[in-house]
Every structure is written in C-alpha cells, then in structure tokens.
C-alpha atoms as a PDB file:
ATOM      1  CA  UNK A   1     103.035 245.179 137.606  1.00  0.00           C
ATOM      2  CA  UNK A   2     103.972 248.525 138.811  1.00  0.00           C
ATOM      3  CA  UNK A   3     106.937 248.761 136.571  1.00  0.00           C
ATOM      4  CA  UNK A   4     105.601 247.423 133.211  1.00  0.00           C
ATOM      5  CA  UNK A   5     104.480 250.774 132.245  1.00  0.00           C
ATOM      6  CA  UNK A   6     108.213 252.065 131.170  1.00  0.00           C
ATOM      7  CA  UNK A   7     107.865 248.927 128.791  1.00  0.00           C
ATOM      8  CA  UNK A   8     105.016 250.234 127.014  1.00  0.00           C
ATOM      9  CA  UNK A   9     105.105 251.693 123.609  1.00  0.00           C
ATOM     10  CA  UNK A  10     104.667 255.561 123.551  1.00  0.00           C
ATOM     11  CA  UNK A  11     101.239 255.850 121.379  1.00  0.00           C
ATOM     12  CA  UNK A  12     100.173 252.502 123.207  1.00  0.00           C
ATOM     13  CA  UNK A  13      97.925 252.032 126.390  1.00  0.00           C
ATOM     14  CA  UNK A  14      97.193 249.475 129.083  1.00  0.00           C
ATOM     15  CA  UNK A  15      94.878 248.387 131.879  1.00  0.00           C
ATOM     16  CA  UNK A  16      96.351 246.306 134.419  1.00  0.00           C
ATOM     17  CA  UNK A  17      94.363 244.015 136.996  1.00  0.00           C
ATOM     18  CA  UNK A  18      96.557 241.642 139.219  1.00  0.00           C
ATOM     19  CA  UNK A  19      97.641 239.428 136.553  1.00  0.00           C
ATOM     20  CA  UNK A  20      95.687 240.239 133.856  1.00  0.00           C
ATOM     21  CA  UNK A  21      96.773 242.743 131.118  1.00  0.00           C
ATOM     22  CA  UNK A  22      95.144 244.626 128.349  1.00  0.00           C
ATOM     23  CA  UNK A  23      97.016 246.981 125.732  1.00  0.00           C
ATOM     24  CA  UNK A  24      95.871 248.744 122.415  1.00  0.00           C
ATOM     25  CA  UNK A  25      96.599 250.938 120.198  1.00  0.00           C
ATOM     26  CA  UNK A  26      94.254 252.902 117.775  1.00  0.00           C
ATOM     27  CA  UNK A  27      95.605 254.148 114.551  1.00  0.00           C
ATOM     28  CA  UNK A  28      93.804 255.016 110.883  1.00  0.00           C
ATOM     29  CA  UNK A  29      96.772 252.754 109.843  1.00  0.00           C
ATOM     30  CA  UNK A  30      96.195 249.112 110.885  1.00  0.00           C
ATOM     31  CA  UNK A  31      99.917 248.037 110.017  1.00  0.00           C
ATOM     32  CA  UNK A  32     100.658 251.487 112.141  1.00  0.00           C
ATOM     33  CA  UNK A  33      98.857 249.497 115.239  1.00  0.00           C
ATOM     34  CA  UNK A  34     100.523 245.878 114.228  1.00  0.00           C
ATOM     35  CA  UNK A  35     104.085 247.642 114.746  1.00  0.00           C
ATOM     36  CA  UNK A  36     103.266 249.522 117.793  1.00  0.00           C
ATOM     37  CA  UNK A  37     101.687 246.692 119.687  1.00  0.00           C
ATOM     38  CA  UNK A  38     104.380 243.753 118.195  1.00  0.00           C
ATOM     39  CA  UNK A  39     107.142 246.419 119.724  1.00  0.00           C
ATOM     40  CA  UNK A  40     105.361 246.941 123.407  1.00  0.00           C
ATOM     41  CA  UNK A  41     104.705 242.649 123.168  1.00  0.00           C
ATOM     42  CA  UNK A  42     108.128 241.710 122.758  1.00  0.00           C
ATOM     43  CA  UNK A  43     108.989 244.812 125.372  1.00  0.00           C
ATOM     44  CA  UNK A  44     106.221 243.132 127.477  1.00  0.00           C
ATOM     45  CA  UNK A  45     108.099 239.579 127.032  1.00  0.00           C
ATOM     46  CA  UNK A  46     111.644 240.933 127.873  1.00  0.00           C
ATOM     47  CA  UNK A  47     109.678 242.248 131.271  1.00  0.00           C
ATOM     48  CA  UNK A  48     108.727 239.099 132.206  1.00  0.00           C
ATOM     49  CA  UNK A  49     111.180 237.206 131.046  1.00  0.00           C
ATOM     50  CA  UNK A  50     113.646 239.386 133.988  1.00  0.00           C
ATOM     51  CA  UNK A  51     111.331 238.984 136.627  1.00  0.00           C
ATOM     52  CA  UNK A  52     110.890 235.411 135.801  1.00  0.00           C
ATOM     53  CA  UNK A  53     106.986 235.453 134.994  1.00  0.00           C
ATOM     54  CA  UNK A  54     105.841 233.381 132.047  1.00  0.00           C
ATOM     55  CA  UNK A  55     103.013 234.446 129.357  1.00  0.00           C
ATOM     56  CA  UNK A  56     100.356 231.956 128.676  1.00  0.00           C
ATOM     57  CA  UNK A  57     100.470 232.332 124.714  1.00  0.00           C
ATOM     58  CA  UNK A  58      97.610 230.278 124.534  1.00  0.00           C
ATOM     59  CA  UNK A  59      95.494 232.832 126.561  1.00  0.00           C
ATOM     60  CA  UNK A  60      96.769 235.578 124.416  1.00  0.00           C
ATOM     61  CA  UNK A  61      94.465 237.231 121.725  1.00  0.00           C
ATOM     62  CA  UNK A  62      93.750 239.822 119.826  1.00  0.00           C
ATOM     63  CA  UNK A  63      90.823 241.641 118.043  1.00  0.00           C
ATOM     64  CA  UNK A  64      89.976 245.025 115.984  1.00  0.00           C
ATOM     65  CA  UNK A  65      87.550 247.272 116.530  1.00  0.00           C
ATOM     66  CA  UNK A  66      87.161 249.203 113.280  1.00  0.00           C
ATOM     67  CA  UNK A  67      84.480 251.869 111.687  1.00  0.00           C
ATOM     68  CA  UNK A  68      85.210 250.114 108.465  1.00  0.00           C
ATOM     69  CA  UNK A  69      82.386 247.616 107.861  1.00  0.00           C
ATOM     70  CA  UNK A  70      83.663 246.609 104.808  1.00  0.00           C
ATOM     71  CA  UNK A  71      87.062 245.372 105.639  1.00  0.00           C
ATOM     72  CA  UNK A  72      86.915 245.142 109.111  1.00  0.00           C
ATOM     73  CA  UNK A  73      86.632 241.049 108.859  1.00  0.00           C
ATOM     74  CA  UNK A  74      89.630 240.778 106.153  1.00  0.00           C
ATOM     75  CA  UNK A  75      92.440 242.594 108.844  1.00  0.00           C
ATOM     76  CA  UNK A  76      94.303 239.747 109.694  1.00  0.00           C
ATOM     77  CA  UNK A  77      97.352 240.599 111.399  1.00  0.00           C
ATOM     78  CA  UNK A  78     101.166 239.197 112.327  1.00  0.00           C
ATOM     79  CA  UNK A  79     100.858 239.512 115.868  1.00  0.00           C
ATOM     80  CA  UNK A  80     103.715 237.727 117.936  1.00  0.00           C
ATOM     81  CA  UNK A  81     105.059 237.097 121.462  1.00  0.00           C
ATOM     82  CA  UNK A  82     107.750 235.358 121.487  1.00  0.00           C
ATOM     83  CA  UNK A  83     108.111 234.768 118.495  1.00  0.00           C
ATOM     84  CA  UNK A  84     104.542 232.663 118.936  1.00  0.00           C
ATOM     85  CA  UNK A  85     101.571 234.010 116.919  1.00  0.00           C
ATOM     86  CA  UNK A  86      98.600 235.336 118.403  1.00  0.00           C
ATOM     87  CA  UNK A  87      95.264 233.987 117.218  1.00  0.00           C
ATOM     88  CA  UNK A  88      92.408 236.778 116.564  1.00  0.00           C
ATOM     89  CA  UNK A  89      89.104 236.624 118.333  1.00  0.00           C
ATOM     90  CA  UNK A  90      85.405 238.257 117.221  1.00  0.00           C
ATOM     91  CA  UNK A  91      84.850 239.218 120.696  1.00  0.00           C
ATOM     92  CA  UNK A  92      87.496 239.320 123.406  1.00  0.00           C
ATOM     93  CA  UNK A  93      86.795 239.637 127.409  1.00  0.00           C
ATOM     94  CA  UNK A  94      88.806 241.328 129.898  1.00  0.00           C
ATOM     95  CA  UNK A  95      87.896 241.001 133.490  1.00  0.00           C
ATOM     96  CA  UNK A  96      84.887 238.968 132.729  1.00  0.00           C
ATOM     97  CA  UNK A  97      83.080 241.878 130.422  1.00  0.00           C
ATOM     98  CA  UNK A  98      82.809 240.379 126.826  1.00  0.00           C
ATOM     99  CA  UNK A  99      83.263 243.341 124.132  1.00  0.00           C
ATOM    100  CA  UNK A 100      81.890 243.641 120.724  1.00  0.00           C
ATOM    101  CA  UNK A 101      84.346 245.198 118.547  1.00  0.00           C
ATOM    102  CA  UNK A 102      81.659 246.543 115.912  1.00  0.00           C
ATOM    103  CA  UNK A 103      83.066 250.569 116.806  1.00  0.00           C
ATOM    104  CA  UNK A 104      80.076 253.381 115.991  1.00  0.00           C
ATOM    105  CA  UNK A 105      82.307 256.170 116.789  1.00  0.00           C
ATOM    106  CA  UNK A 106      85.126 257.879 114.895  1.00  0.00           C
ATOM    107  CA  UNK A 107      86.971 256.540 112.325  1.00  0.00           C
ATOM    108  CA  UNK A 108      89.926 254.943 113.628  1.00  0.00           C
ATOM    109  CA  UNK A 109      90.807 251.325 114.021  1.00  0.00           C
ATOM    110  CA  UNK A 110      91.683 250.064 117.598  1.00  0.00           C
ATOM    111  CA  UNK A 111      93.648 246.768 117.900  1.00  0.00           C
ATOM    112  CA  UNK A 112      93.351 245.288 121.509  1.00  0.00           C
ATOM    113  CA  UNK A 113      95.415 242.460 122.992  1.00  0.00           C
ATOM    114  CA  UNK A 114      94.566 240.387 126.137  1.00  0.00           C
ATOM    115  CA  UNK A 115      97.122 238.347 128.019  1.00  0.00           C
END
C-alpha cells in the first residue's frame, strides 16, 4: 500500500487500512469530482494490476455527501473501474463505521469511493 499514493489524483485523498481503501474528492462541481476520482480509479487499477492484486468490483461503491438537499438524490454518476460501473450507496461504511452522507457544513459536494 505504501506506494499507491503516487497513483493518486492531485486534488484527491485517501485513507488506507491493510486492504481496505477509501478516496474522495470534494468539488462545487460534481462532474469536477466524477473526473478526478474516474482518473485516480483507473490509476488505482493500473497499480494493482502490476503488483498482481485484484479489485473486488462488487465491493466497490460510491456515495455523495452534498449541502444541496434538493438535488443531492438526482447525482447519479459514471463511475468505473475497469471499465465496470460502480453502483451508488445511501450510506457507505469504511472500517466498520457506517456514514450518513446528509453534509451540514459548507457547501461543497464530496464524492467518496470504498474498495
């Protein structure tokens, strides 16, 4: 896991734990987030693909954490690894902490992938 990082989009971040991995990006632009996290997935994929690992696509999902009550349910994105789509979730967990993606703060919208 130690060298994933270099594969990471620029305005993108990540938590790591053994084998579990978390990136986002938060943008006032959704499609600004879709492009920055599709680039760091298939950056992710060419990663694993050298050091032989293999990406559970079914384990894989996404949700958005938006400010924007209103149109918060109707983002519904084209996010891909390998060229397989990943399905969106209300409420995603990451090392057994379930997260509610109703944001109260700012006005941003975060995008957050689990694989």
């Amino acid at each position: 896991m130690n060298t994933i990082h270099s594969h990471i989009h620029s305005d993108t971040r990540i938590a790591c734990y053994a084998d579990d991995i978390a990136i986002w990006h938060t943008h006032r632009d959704i499609t600004t987030s879709q492009k920055a996290l599709n680039v760091t997935l298939k950056n992710i994929a060419s990663w694993a693909k050298d050091l032989k690992l293999s990406i559970n696509t079914d384990k894989t999902n996404y949700c958005v954490f938006s400010t924007d009550r209103k149109h918060r349910s109707t983002f519904n994105l084209d996010i891909k690894i390998n060229d397989s789509s990943i399905k969106r979730i209300k409420f995603p967990t990451y090392l057994g902490i379930t997260m509610d993606p109703v944001a109260s703060q700012g006005t941003s919208n975060t995008l957050l992938i689990n694989t």
